[in-house]
N, C-alpha and C. Protein backbone atom coordinates (compact mmCIF):
# COMPACT_ATOMS: atom_id res chain seq x y z
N UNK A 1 -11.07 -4.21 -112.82
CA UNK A 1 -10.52 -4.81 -111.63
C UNK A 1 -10.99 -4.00 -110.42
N UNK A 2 -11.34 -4.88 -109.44
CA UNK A 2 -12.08 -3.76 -108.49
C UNK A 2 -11.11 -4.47 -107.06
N UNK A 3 -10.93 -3.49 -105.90
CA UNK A 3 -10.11 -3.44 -104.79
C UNK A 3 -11.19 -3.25 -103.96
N UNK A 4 -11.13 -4.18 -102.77
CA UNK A 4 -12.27 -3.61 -101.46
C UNK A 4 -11.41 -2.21 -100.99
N UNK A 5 -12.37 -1.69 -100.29
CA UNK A 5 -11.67 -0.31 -99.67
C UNK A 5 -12.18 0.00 -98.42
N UNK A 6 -11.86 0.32 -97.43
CA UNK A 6 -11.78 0.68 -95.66
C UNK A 6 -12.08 2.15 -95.36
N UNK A 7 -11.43 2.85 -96.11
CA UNK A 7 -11.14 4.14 -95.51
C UNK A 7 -11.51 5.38 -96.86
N UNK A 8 -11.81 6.40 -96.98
CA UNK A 8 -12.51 7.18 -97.99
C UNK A 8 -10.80 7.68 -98.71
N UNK A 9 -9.89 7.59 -97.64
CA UNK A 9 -8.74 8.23 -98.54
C UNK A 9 -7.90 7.21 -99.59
N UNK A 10 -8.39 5.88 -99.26
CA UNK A 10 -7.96 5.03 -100.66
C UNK A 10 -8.30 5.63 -101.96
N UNK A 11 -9.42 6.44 -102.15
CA UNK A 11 -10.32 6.55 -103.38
C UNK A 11 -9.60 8.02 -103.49
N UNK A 12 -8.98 8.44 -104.86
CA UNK A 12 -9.04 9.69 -104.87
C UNK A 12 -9.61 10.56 -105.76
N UNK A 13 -10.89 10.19 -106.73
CA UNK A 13 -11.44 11.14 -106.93
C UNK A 13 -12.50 11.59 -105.88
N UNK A 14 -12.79 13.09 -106.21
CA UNK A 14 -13.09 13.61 -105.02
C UNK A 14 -14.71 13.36 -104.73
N UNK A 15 -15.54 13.49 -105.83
CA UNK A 15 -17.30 12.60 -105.89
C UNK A 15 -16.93 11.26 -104.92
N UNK A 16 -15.98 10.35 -105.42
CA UNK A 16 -16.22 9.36 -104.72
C UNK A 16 -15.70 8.80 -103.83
N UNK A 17 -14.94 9.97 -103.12
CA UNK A 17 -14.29 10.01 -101.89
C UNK A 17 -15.31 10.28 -100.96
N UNK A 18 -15.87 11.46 -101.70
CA UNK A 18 -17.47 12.01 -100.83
C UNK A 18 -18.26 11.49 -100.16
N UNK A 19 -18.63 10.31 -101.33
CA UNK A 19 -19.33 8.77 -101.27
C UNK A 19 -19.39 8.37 -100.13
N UNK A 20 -17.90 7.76 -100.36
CA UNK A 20 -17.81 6.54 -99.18
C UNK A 20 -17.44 6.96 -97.85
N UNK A 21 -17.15 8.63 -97.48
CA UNK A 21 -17.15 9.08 -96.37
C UNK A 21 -18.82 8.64 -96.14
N UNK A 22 -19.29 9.35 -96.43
CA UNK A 22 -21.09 9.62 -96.14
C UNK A 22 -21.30 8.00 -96.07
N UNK A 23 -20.67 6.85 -96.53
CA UNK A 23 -21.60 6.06 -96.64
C UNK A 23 -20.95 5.34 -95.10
N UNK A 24 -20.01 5.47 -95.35
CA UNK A 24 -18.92 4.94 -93.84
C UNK A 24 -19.58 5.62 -92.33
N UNK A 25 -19.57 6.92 -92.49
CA UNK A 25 -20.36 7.72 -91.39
C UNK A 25 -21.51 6.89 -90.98
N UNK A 26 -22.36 6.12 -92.10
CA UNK A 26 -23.94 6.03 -91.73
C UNK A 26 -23.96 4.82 -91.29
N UNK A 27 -22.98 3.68 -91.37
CA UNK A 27 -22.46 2.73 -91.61
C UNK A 27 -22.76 2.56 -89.89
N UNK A 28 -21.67 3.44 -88.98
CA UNK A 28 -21.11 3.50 -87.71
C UNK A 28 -20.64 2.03 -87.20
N UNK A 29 -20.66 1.34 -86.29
CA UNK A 29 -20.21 0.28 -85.88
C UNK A 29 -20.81 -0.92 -86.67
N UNK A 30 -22.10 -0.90 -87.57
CA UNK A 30 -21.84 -2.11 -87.98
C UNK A 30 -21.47 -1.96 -89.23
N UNK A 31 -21.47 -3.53 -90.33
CA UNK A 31 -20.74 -3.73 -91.01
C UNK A 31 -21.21 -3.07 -92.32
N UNK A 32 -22.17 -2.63 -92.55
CA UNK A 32 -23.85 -2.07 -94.15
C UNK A 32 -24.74 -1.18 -92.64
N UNK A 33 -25.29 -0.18 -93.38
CA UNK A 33 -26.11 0.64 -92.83
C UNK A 33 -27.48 0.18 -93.98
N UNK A 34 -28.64 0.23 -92.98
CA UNK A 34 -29.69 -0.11 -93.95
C UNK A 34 -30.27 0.75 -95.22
N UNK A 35 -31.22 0.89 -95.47
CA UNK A 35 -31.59 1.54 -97.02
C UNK A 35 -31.92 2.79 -96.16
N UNK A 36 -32.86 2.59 -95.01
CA UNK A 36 -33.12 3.82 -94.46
C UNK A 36 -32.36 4.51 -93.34
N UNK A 37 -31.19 4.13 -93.44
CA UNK A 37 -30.07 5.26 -93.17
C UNK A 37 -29.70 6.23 -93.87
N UNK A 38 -29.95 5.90 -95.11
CA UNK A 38 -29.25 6.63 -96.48
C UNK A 38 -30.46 7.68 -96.41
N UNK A 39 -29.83 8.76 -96.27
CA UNK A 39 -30.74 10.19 -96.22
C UNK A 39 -30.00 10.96 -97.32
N UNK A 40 -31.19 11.33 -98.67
CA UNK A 40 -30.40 12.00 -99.75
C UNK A 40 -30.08 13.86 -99.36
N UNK A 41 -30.85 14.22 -98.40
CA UNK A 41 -30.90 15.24 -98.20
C UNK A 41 -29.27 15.43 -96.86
N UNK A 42 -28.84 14.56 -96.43
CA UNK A 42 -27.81 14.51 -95.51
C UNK A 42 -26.66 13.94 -96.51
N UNK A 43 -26.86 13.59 -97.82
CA UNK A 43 -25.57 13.14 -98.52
C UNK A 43 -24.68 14.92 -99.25
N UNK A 44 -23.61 14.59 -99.69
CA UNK A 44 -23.27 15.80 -99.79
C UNK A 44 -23.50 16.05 -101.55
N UNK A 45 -24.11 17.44 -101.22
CA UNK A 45 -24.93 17.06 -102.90
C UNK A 45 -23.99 17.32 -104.37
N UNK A 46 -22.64 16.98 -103.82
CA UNK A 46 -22.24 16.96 -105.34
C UNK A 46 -22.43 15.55 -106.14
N UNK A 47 -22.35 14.06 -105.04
CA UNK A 47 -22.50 12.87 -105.01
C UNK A 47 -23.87 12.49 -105.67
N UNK A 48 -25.03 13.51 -105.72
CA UNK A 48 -26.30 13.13 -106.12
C UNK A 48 -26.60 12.69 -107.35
N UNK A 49 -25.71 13.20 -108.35
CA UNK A 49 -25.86 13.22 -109.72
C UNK A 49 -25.28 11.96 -110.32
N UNK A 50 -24.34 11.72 -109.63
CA UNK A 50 -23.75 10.23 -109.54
C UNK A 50 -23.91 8.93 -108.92
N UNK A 51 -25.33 9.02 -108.00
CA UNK A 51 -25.23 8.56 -107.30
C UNK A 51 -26.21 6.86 -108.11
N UNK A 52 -26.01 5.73 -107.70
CA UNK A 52 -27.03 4.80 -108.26
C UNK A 52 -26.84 3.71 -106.80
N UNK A 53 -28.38 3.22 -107.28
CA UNK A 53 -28.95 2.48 -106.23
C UNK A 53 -29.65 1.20 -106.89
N UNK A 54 -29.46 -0.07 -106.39
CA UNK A 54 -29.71 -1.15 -107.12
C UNK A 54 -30.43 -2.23 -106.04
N UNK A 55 -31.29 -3.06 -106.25
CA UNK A 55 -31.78 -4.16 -105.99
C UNK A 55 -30.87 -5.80 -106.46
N UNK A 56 -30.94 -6.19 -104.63
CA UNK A 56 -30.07 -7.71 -105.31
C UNK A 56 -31.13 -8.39 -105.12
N UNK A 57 -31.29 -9.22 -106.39
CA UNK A 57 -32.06 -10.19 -106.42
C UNK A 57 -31.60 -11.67 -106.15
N UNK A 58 -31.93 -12.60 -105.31
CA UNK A 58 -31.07 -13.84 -105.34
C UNK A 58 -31.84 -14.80 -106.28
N UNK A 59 -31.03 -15.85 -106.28
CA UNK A 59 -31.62 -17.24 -107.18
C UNK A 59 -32.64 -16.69 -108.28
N UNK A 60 -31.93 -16.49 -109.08
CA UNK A 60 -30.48 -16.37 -109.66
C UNK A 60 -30.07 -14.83 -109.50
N UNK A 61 -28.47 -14.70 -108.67
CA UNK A 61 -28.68 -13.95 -108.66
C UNK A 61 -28.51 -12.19 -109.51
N UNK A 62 -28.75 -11.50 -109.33
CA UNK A 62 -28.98 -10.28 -110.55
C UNK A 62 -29.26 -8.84 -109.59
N UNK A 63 -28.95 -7.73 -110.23
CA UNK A 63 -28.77 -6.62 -109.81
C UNK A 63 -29.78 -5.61 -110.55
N UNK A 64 -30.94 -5.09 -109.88
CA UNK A 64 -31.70 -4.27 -111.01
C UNK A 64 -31.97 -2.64 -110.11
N UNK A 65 -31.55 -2.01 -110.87
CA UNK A 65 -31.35 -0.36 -110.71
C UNK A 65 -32.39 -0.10 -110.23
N UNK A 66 -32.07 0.80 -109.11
CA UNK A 66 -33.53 0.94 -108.76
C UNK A 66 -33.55 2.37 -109.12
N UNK A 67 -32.30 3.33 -109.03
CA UNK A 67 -32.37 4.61 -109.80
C UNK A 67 -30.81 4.83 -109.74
N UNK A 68 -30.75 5.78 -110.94
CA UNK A 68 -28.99 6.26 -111.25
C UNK A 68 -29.51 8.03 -111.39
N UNK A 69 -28.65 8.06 -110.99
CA UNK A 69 -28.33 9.64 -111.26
C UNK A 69 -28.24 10.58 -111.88
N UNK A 70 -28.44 11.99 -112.28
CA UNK A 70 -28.36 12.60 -113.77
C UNK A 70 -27.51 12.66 -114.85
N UNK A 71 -26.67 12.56 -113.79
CA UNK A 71 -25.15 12.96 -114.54
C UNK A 71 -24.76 11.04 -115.30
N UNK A 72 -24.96 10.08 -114.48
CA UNK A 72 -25.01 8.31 -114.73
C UNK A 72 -25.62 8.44 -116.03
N UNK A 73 -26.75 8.77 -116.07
CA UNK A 73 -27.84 8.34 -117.17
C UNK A 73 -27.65 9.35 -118.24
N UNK A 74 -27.04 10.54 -118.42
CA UNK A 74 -26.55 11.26 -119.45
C UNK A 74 -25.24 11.13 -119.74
N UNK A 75 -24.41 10.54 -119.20
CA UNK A 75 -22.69 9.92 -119.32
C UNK A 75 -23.11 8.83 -120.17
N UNK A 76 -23.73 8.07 -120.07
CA UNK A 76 -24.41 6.58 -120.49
C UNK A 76 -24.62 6.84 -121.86
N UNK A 77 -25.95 7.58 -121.71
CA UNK A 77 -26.91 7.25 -122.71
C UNK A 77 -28.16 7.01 -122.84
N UNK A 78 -28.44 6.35 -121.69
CA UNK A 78 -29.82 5.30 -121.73
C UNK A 78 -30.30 5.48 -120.10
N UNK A 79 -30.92 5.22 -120.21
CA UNK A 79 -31.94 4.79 -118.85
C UNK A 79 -31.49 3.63 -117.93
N UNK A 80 -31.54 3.89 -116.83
CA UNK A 80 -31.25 2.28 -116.10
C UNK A 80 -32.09 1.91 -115.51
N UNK A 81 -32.98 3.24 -114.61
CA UNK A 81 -34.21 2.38 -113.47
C UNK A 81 -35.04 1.29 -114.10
N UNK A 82 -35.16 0.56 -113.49
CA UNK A 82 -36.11 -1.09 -113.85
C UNK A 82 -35.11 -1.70 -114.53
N UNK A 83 -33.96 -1.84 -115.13
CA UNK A 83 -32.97 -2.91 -115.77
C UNK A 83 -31.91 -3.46 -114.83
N UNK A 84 -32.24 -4.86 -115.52
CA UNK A 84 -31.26 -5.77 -114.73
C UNK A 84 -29.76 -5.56 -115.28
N UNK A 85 -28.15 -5.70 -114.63
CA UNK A 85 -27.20 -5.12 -114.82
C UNK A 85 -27.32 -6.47 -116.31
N UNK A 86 -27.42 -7.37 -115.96
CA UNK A 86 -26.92 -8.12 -117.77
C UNK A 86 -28.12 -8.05 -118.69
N UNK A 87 -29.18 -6.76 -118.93
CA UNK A 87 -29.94 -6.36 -119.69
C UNK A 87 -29.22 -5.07 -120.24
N UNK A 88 -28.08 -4.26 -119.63
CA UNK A 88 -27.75 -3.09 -120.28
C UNK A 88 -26.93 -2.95 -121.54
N UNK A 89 -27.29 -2.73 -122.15
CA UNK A 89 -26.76 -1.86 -123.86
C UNK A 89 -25.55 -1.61 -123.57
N UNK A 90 -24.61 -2.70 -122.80
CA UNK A 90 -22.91 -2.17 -122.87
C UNK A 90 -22.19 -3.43 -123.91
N UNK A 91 -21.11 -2.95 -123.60
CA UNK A 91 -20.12 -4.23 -124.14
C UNK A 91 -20.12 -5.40 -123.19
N UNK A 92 -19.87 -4.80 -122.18
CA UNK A 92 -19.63 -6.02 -121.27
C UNK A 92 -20.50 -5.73 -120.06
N UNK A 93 -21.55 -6.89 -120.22
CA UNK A 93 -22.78 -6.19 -118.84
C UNK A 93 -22.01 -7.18 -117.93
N UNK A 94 -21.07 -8.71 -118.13
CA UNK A 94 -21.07 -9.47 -117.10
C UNK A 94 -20.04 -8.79 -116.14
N UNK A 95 -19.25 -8.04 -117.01
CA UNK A 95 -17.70 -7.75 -116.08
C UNK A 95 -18.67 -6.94 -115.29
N UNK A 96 -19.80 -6.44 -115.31
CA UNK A 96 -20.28 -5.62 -114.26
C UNK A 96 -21.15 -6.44 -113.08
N UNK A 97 -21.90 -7.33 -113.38
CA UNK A 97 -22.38 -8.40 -112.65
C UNK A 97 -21.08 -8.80 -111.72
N UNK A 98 -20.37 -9.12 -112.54
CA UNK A 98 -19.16 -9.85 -111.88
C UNK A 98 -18.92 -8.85 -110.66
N UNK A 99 -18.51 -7.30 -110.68
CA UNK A 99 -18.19 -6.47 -109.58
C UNK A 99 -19.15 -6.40 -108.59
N UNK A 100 -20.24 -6.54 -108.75
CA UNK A 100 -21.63 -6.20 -108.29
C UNK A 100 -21.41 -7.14 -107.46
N UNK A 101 -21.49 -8.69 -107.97
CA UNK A 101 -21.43 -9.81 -106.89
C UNK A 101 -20.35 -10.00 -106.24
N UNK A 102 -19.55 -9.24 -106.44
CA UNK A 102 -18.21 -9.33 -105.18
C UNK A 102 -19.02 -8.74 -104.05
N UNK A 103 -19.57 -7.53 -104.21
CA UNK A 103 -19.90 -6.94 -102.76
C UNK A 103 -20.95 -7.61 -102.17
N UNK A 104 -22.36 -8.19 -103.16
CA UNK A 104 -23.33 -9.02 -102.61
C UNK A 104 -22.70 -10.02 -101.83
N UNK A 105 -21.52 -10.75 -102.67
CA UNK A 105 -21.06 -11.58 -101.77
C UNK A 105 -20.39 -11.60 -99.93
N UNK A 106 -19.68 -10.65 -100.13
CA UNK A 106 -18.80 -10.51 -98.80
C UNK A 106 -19.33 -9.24 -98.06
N UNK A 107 -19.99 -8.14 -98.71
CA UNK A 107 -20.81 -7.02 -98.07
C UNK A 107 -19.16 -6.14 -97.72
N UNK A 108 -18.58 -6.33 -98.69
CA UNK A 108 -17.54 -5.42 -98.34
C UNK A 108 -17.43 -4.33 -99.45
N UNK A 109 -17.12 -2.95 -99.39
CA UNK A 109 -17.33 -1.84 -100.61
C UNK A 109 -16.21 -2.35 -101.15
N UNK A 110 -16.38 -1.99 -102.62
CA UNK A 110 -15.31 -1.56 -103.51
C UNK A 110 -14.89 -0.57 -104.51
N UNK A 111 -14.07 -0.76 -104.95
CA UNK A 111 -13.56 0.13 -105.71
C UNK A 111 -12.99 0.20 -106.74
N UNK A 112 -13.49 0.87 -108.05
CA UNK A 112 -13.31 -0.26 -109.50
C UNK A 112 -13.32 1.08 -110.42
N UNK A 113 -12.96 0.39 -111.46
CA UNK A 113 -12.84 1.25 -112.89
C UNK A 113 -12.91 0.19 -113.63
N UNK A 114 -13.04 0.51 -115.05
CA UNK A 114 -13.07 -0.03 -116.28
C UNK A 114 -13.47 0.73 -117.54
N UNK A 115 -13.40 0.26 -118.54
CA UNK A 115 -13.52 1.02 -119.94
C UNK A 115 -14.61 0.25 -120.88
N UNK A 116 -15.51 1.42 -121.29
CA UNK A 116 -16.46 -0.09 -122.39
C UNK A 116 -16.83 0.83 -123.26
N UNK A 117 -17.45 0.14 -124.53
CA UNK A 117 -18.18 0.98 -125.45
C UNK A 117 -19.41 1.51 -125.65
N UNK A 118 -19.99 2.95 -125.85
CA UNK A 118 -21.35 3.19 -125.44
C UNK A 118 -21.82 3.21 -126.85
N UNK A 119 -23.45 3.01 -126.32
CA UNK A 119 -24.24 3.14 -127.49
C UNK A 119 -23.92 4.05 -128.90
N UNK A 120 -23.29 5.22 -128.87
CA UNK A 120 -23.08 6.32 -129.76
C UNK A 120 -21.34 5.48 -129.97
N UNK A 121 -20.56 4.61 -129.90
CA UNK A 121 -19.61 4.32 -130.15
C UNK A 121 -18.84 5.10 -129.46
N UNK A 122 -18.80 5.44 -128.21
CA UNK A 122 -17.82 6.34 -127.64
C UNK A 122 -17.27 5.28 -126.65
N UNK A 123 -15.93 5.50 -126.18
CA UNK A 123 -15.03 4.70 -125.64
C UNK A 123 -14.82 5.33 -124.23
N UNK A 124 -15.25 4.75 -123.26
CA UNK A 124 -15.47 5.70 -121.74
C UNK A 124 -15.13 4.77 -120.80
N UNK A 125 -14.14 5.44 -119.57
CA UNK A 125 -13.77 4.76 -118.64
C UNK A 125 -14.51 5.12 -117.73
N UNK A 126 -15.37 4.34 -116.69
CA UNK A 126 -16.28 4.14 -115.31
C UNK A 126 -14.96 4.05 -114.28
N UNK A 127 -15.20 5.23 -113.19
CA UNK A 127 -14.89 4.61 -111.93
C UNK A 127 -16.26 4.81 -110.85
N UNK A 128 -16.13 3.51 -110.11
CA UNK A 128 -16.98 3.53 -109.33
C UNK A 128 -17.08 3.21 -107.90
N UNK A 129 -16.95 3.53 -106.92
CA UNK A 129 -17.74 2.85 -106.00
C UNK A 129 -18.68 2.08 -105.64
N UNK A 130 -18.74 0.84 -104.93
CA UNK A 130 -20.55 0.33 -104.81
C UNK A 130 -19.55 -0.41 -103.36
N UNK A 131 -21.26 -0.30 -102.79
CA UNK A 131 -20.97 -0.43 -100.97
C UNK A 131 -22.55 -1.19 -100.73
N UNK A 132 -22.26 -1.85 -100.00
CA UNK A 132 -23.50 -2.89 -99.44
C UNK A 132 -25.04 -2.02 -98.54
N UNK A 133 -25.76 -2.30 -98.65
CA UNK A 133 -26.66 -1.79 -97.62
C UNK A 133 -27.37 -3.21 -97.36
N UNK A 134 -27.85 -3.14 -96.43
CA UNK A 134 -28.41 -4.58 -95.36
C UNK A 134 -29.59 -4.47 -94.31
N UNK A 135 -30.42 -4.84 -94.62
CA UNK A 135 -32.17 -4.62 -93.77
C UNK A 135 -31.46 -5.45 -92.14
N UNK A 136 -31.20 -6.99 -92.34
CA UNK A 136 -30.79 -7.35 -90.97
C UNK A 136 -29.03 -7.00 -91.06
N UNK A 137 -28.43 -6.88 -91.61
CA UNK A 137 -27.02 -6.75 -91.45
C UNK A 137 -26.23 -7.31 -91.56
N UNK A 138 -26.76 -8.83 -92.17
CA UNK A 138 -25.90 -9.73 -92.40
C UNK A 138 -26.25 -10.01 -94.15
N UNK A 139 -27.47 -9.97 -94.43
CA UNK A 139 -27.54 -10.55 -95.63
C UNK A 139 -27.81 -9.01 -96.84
N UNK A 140 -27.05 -8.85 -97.82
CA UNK A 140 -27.10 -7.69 -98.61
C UNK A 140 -28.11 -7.41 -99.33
N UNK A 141 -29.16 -6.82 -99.51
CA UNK A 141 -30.21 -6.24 -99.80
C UNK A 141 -30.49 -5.28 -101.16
N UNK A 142 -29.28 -4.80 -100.84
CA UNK A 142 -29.22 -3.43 -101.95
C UNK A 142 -27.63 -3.14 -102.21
N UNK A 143 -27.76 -2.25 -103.41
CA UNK A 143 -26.05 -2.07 -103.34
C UNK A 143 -26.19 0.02 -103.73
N UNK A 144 -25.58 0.12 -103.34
CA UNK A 144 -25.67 1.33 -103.07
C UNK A 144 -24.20 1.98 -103.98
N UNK A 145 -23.92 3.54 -104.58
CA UNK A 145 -22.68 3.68 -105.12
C UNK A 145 -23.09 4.94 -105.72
N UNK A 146 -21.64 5.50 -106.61
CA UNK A 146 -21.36 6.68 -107.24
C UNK A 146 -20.34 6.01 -108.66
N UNK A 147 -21.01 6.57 -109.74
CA UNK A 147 -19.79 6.60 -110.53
C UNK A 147 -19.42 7.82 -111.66
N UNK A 148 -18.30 8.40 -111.85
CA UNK A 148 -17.62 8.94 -112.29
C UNK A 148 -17.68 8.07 -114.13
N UNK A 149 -17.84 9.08 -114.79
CA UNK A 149 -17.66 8.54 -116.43
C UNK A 149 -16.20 9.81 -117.04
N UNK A 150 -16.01 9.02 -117.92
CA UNK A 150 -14.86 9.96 -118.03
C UNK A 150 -14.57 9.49 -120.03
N UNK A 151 -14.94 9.72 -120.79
CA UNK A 151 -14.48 9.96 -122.44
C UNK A 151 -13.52 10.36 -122.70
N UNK A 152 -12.76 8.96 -123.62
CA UNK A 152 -11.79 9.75 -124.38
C UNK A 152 -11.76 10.77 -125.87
N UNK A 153 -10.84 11.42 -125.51
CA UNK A 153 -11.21 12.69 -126.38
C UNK A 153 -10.22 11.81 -127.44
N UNK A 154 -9.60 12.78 -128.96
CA UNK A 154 -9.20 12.49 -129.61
C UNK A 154 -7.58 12.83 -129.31
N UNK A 155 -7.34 13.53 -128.63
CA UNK A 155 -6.20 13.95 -127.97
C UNK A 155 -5.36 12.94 -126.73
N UNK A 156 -6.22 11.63 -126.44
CA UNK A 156 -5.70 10.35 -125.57
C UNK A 156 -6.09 11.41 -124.36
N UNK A 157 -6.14 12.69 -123.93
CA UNK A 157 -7.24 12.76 -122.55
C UNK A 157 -8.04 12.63 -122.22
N UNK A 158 -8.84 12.88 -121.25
CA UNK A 158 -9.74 12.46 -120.81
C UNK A 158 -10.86 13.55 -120.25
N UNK A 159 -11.79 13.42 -120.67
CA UNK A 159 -13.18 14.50 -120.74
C UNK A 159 -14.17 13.76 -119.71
N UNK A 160 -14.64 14.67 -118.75
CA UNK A 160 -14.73 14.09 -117.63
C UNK A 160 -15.91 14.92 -117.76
């Protein structure tokens, strides 16, 4: 289930609070800051490792990674750059399409979690951020984000 979000203090883990400050800052008065606002060297570098960046493709439309992060792609499992989101090795690639096209749709960020099964049979909850970026500012281009993986241990906590 994913919630649009306004302000960085809705979100309280602290990676992806980070996020959406930096992404809100770059943002300034309009509604998406373009691709080349996003300066990795001006983001704050705990966010880097988490960080993923995607291509919207329209008609039909689809979401393909354009790169994920170290920490993304070793939480995972697998590789994402060049895959489309309903090509990935999850349980459920649509519930992720599905989040993806909320923001393509309205260009508004959100803010989401969920739980799926990974390749090695491990049972892991995603929280994530994803926030719009926009070449003219009206139509969404890219989707931009951070996510947090988090495994359950055998103890019902959570290994982060």
């Amino acid at each position: 289930m994913s919630r649009i979000i306004e302000r960085a203090e809705q979100v309280d883990d602290t990676i992806l609070r980070a996020f959406f400050a930096y992404w809100r800052r770059v943002c300034g008065d309009r509604p998406m800051p373009r691709r080349g606002d996003i300066d990795p060297i001006d983001m704050p570098h705990t966010v880097l490792p988490h960080l993923i960046l995607l291509d919207v493709q329209h008609d039909p439309l689809d979401f393909r990674y354009r790169l994920a992060g170290t920490l993304v792609v070793e939480r995972s499992g697998f590789e994402f750059k060049g895959r489309l989101t309903t090509e990935l090795p999850i349980s459920r690639p649509m519930a992720l399409h599905a989040e993806f096209a909320k923001v393509a749709g309205d260009g508004r960020p959100r803010h989401s979690g969920f739980s799926y099964r990974s390749l090695r049979d491990e049972y892991k909850n995603v929280e994530r951020v994803v926030a719009p970026l926009s070449e003219d500012g009206v139509r969404v281009t890219q989707l931009i984000g951070a996510a947090v993986f988090r495994t359950f241990t055998g103890s019902d906590g959570l290994d982060i």
